[in-house]
PDB file of N, CA and C in Angstrom:
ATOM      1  N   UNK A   1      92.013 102.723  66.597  1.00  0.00           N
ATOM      2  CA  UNK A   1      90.785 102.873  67.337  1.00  0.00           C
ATOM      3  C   UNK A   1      90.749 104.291  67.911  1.00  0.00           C
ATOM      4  N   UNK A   2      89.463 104.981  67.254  1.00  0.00           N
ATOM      5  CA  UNK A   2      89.550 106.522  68.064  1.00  0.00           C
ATOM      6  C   UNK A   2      89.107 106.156  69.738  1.00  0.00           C
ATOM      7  N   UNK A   3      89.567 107.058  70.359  1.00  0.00           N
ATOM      8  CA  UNK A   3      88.973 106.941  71.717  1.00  0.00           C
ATOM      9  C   UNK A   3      88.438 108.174  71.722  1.00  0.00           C
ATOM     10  N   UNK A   4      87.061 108.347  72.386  1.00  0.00           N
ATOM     11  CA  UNK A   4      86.277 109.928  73.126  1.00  0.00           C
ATOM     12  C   UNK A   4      86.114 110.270  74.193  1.00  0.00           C
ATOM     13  N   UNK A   5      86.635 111.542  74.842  1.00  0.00           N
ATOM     14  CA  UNK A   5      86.441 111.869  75.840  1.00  0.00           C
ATOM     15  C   UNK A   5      85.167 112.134  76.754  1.00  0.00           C
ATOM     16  N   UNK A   6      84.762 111.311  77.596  1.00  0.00           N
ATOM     17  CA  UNK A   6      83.418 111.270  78.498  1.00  0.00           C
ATOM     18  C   UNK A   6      83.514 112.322  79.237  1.00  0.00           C
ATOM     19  N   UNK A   7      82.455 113.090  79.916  1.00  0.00           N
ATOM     20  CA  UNK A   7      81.928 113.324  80.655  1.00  0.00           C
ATOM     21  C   UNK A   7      83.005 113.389  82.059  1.00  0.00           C
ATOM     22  N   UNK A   8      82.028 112.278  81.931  1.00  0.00           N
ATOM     23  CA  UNK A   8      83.029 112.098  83.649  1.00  0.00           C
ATOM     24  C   UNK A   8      84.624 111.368  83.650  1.00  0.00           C
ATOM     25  N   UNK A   9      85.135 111.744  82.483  1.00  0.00           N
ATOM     26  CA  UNK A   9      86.484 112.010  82.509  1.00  0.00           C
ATOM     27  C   UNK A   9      87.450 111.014  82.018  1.00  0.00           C
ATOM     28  N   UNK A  10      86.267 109.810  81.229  1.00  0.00           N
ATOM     29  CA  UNK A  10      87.238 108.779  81.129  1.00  0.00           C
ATOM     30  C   UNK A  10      86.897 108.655  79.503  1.00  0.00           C
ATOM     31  N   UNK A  11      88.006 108.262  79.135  1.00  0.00           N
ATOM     32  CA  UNK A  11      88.191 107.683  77.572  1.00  0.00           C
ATOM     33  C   UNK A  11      87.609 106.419  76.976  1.00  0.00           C
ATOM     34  N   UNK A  12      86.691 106.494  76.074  1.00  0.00           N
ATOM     35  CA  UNK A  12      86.057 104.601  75.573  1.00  0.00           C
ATOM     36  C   UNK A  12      86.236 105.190  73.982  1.00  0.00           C
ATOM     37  N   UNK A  13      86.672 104.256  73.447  1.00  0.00           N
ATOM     38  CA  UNK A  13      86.190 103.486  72.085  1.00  0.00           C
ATOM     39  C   UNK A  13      84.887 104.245  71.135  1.00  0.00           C
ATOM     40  N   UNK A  14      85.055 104.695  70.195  1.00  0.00           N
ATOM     41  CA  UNK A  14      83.894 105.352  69.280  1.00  0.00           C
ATOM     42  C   UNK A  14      82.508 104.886  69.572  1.00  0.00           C
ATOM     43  N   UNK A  15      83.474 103.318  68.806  1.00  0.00           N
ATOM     44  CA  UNK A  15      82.461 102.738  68.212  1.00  0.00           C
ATOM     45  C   UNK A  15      81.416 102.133  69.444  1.00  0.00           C
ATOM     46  N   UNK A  16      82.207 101.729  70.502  1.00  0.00           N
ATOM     47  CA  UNK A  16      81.033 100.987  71.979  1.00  0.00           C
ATOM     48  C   UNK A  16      80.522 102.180  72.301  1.00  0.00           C
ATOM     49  N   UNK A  17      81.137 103.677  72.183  1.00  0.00           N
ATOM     50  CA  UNK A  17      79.754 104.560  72.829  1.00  0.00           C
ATOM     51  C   UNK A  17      78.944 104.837  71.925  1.00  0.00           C
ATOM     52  N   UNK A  18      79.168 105.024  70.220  1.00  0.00           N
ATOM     53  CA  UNK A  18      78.244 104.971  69.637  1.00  0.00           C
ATOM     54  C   UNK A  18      76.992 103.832  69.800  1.00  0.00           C
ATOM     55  N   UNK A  19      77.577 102.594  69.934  1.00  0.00           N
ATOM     56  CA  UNK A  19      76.304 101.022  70.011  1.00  0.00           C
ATOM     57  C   UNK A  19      75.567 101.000  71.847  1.00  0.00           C
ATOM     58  N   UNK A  20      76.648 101.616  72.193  1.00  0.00           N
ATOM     59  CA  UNK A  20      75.575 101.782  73.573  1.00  0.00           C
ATOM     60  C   UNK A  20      74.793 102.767  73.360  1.00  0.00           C
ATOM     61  N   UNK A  21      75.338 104.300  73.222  1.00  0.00           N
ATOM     62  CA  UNK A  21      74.065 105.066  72.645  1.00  0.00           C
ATOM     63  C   UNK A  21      72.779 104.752  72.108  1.00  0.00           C
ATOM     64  N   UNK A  22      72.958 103.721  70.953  1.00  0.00           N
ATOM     65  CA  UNK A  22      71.456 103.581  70.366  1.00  0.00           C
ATOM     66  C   UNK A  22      70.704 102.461  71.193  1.00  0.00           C
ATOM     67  N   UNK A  23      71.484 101.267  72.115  1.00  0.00           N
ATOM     68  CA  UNK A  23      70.841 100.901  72.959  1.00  0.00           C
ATOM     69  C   UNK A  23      70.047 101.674  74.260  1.00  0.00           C
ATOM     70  N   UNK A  24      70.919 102.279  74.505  1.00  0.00           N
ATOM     71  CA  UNK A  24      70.010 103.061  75.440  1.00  0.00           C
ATOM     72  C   UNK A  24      68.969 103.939  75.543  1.00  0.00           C
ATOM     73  N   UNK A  25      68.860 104.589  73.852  1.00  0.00           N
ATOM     74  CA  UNK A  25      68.000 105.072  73.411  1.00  0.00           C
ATOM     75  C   UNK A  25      67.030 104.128  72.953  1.00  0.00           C
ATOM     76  N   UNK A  26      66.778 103.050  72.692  1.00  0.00           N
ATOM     77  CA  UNK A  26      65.962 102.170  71.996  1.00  0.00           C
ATOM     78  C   UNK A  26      65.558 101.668  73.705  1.00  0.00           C
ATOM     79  N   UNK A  27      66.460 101.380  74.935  1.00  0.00           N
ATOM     80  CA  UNK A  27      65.727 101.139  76.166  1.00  0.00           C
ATOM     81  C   UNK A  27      64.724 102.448  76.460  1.00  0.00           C
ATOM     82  N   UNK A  28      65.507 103.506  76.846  1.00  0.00           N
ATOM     83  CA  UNK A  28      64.496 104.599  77.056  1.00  0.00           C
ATOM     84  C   UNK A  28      63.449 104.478  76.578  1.00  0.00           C
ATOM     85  N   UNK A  29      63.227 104.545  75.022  1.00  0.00           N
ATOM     86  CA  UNK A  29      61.296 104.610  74.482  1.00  0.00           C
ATOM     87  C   UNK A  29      60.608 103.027  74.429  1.00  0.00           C
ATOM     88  N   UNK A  30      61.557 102.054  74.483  1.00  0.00           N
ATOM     89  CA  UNK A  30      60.729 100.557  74.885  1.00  0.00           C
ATOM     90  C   UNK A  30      60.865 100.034  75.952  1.00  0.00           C
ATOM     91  N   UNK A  31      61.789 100.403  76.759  1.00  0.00           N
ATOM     92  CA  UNK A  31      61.515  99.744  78.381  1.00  0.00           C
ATOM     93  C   UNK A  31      62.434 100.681  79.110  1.00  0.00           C
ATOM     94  N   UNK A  32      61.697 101.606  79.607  1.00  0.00           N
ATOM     95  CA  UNK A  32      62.377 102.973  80.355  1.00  0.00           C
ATOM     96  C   UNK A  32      62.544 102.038  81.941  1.00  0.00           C
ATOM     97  N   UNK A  33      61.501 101.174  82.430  1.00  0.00           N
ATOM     98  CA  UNK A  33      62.240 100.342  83.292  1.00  0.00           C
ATOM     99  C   UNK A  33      63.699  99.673  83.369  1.00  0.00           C
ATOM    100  N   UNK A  34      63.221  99.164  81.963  1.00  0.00           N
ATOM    101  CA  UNK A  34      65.175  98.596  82.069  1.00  0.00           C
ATOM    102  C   UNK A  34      66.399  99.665  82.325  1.00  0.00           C
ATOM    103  N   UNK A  35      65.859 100.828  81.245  1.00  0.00           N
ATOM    104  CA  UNK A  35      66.675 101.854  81.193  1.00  0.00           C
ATOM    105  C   UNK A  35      67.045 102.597  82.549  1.00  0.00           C
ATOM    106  N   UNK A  36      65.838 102.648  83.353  1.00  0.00           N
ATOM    107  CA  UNK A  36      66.322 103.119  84.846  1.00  0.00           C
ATOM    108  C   UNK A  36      67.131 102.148  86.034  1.00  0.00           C
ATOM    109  N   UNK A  37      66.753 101.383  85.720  1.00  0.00           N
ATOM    110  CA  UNK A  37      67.321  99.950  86.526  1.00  0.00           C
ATOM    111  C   UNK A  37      69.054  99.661  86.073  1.00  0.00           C
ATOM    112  N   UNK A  38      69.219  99.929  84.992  1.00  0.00           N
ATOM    113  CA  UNK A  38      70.373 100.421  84.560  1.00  0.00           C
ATOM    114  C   UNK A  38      71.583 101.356  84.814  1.00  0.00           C
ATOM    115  N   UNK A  39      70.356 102.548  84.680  1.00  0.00           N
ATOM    116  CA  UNK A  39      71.300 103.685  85.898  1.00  0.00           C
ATOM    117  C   UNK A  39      71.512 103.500  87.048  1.00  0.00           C
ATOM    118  N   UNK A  40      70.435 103.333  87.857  1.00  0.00           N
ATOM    119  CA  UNK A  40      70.850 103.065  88.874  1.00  0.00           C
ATOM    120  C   UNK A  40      72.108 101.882  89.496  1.00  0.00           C
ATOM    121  N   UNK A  41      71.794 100.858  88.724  1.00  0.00           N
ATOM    122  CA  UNK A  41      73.231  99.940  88.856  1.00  0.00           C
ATOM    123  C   UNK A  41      74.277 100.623  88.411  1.00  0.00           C
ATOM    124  N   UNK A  42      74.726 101.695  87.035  1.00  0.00           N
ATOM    125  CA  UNK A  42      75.643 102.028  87.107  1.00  0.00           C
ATOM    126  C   UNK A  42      76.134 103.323  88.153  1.00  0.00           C
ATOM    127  N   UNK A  43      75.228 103.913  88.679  1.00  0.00           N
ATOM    128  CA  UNK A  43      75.638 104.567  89.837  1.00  0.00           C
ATOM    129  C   UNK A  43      75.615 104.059  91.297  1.00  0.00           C
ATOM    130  N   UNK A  44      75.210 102.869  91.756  1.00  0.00           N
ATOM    131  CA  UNK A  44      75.092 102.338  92.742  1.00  0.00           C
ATOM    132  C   UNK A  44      75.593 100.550  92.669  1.00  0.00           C
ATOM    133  N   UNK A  45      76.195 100.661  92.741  1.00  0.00           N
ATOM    134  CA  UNK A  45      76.499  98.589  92.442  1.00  0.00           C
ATOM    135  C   UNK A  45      76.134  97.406  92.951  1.00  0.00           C
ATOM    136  N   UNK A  46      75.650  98.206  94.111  1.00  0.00           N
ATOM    137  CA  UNK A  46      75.156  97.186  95.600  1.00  0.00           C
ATOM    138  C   UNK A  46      73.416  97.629  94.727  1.00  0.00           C
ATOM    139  N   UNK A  47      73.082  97.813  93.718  1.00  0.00           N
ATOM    140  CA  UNK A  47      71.031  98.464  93.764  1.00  0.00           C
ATOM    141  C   UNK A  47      70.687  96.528  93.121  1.00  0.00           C
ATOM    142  N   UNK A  48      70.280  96.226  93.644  1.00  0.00           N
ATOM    143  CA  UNK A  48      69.400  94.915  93.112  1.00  0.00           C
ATOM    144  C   UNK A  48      68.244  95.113  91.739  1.00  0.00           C
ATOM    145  N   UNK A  49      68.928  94.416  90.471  1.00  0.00           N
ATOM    146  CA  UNK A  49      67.743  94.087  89.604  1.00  0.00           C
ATOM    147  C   UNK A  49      66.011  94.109  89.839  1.00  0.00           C
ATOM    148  N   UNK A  50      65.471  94.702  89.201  1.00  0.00           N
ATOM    149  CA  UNK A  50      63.813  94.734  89.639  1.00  0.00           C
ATOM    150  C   UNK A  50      63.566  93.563  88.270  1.00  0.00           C
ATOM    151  N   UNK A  51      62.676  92.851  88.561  1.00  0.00           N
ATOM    152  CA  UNK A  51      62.034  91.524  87.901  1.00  0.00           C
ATOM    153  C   UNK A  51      63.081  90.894  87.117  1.00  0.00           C
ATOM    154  N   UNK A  52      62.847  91.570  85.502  1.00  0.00           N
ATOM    155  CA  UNK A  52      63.257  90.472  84.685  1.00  0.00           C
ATOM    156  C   UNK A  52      64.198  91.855  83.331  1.00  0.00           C
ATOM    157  N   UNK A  53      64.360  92.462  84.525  1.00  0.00           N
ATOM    158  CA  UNK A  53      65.585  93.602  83.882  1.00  0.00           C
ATOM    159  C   UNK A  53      66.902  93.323  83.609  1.00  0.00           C
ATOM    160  N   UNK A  54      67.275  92.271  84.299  1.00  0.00           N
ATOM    161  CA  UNK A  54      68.669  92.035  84.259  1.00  0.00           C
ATOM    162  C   UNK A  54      69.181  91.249  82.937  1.00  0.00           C
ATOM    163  N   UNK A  55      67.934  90.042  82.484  1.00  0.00           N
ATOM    164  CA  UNK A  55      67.959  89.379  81.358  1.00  0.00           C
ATOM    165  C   UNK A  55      67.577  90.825  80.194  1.00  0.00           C
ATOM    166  N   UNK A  56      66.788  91.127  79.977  1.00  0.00           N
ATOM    167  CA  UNK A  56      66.657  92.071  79.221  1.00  0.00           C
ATOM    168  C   UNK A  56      68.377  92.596  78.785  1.00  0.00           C
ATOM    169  N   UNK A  57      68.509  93.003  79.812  1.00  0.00           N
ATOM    170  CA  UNK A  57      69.835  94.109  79.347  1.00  0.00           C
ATOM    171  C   UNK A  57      70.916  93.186  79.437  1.00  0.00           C
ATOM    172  N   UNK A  58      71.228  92.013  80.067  1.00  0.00           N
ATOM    173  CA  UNK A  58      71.978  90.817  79.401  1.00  0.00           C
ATOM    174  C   UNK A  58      71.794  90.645  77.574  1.00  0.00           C
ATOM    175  N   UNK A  59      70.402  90.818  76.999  1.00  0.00           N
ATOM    176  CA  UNK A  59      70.388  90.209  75.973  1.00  0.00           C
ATOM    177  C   UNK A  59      70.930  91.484  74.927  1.00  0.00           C
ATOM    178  N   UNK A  60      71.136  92.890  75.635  1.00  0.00           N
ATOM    179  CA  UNK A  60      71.460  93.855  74.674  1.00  0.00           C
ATOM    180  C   UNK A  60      73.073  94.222  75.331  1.00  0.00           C
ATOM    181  N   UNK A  61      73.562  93.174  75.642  1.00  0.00           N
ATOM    182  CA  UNK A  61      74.659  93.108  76.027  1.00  0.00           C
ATOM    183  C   UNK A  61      74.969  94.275  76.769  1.00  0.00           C
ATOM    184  N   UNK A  62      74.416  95.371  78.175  1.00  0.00           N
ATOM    185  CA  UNK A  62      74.703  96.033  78.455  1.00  0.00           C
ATOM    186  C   UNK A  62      75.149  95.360  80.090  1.00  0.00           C
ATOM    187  N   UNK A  63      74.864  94.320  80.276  1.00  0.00           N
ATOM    188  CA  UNK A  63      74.995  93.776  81.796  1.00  0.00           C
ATOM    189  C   UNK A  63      75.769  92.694  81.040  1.00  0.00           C
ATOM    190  N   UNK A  64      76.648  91.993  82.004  1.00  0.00           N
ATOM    191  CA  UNK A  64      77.223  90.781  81.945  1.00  0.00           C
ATOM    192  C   UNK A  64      76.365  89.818  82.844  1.00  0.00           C
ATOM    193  N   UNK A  65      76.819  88.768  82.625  1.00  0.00           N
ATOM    194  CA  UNK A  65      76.345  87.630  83.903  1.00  0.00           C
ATOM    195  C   UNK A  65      76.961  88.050  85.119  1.00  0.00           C
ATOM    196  N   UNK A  66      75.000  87.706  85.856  1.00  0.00           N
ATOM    197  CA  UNK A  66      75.672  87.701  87.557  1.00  0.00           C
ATOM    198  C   UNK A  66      75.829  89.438  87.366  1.00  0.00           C
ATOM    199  N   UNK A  67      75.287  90.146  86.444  1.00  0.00           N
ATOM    200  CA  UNK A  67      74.638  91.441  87.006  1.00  0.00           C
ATOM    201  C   UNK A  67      76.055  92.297  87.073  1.00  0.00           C
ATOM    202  N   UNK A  68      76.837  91.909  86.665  1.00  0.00           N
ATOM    203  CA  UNK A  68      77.938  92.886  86.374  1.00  0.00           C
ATOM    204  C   UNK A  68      77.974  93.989  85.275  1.00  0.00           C
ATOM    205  N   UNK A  69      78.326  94.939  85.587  1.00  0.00           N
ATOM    206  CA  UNK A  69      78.596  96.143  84.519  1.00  0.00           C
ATOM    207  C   UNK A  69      79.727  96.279  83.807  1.00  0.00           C
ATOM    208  N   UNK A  70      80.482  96.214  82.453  1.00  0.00           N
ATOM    209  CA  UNK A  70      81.886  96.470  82.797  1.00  0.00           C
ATOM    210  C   UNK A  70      82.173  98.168  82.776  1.00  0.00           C
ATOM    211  N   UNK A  71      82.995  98.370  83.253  1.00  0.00           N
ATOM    212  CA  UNK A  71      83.689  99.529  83.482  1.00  0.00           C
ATOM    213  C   UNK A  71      83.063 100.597  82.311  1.00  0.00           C
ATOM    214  N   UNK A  72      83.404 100.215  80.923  1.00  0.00           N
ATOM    215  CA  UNK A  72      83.253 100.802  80.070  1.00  0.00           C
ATOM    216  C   UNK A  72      81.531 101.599  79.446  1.00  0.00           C
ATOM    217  N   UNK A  73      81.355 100.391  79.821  1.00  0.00           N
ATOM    218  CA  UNK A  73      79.727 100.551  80.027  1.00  0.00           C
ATOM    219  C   UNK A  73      79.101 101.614  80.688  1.00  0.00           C
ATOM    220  N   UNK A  74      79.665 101.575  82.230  1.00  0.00           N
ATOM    221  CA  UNK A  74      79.334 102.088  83.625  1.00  0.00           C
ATOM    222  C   UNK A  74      79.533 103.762  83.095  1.00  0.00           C
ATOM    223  N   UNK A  75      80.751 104.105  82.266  1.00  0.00           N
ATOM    224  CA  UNK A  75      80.916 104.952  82.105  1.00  0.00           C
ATOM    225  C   UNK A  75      80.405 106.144  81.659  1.00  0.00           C
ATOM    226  N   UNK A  76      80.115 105.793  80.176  1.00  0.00           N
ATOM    227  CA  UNK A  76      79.202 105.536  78.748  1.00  0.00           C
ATOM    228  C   UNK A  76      78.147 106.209  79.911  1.00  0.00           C
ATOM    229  N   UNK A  77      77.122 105.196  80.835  1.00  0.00           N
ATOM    230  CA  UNK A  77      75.845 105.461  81.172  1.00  0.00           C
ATOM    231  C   UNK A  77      76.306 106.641  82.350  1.00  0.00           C
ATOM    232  N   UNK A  78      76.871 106.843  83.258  1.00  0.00           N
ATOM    233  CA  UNK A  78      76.727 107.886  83.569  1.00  0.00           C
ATOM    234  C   UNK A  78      77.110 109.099  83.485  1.00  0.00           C
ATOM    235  N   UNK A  79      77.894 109.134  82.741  1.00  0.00           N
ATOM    236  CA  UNK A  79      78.017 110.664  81.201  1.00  0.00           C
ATOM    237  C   UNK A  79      77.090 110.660  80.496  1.00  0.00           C
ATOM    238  N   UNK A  80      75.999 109.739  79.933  1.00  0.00           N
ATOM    239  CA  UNK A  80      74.926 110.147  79.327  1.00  0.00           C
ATOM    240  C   UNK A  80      73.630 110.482  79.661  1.00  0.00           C
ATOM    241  N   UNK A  81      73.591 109.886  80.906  1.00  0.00           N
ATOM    242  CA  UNK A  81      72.050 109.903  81.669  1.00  0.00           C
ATOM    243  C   UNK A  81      72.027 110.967  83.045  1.00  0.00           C
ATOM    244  N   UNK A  82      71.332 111.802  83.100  1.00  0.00           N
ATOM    245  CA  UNK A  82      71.126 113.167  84.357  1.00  0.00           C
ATOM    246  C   UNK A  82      69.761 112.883  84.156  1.00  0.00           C
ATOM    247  N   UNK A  83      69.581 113.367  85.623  1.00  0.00           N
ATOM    248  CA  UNK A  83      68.630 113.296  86.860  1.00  0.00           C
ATOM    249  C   UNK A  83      68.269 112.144  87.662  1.00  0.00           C
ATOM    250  N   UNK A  84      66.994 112.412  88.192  1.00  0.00           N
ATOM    251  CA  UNK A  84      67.173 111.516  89.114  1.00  0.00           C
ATOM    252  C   UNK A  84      66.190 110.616  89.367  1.00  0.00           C
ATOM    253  N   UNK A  85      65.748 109.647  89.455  1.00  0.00           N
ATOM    254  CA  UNK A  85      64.704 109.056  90.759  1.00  0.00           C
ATOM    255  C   UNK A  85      63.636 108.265  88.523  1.00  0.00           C
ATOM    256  N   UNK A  86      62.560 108.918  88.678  1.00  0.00           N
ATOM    257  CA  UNK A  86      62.040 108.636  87.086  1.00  0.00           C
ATOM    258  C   UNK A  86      62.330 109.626  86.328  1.00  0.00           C
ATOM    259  N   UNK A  87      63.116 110.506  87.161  1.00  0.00           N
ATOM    260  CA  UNK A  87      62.872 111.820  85.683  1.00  0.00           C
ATOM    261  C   UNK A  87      64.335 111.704  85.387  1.00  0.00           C
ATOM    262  N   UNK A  88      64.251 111.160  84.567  1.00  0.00           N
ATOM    263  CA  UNK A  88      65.744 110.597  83.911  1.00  0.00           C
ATOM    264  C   UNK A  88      65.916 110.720  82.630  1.00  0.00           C
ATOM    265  N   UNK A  89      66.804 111.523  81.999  1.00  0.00           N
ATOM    266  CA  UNK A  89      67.002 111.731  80.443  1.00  0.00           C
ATOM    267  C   UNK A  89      68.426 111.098  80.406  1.00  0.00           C
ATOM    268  N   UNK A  90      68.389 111.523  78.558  1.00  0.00           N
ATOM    269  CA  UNK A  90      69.514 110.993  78.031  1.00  0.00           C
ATOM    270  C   UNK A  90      70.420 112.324  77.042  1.00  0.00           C
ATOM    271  N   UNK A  91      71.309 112.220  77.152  1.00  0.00           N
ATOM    272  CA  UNK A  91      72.297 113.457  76.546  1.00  0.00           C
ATOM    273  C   UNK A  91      73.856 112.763  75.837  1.00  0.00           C
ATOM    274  N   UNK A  92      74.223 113.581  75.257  1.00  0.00           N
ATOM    275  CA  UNK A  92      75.471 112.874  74.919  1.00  0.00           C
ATOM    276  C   UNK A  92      76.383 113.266  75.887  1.00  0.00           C
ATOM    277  N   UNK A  93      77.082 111.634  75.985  1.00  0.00           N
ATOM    278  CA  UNK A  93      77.986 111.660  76.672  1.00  0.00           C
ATOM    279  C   UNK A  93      79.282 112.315  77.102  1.00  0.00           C
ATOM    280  N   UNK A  94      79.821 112.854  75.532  1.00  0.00           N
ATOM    281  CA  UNK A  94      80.680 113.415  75.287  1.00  0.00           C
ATOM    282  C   UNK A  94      81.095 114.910  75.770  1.00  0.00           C
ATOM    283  N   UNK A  95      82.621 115.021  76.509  1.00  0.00           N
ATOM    284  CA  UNK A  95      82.881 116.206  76.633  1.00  0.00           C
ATOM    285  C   UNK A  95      82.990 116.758  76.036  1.00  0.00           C
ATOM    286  N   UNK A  96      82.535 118.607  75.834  1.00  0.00           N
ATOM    287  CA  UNK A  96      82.835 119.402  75.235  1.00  0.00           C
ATOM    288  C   UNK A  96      83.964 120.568  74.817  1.00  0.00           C
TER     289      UNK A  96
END
């Protein structure tokens, strides 16, 4: 299993940052809500789900039940996603 170096300093698996990548890109242009609601949970842990975001990203396996992130995940999203508030893009994660 290759591992890649993130961003913010931690090591994941090719292949889960490649399949989160295209999820998060496929959230960004079809539900940039989910996609922000996302970040923000992975930078804040205590941020509460808005409506019916949490099932959403349950069903693209990026949340666990009961609104958990795992680690790996958490990671992945905040090495890939800068700025702030709605003006929120996406970049690769990967250190250079």
């Amino acid at each position: 299993m290759k591992l890649l170096k993130l961003k913010n300093g931690s090591e994941e698996p090719d292949v889960l940052v490649t399949s989160t990548m295209m999820s998060l890109r496929g959230l960004l242009g079809n539900n940039p809500i989910a996609f922000y609601e996302l970040t923000m949970k992975c930078r804040d842990d205590s941020h509460e789900f808005f409506g019916n975001t949490e099932k959403d990203l349950q069903g693209l396996r990026l949340v666990e039940h009961g609104g958990k992130i795992h680690k790996s995940i958490r990671n992945i999203v905040r090495s890939a996603v800068t700025g702030d508030g709605l003006d929120l893009s996406l970049e690769s994660p990967l250190k250079v």
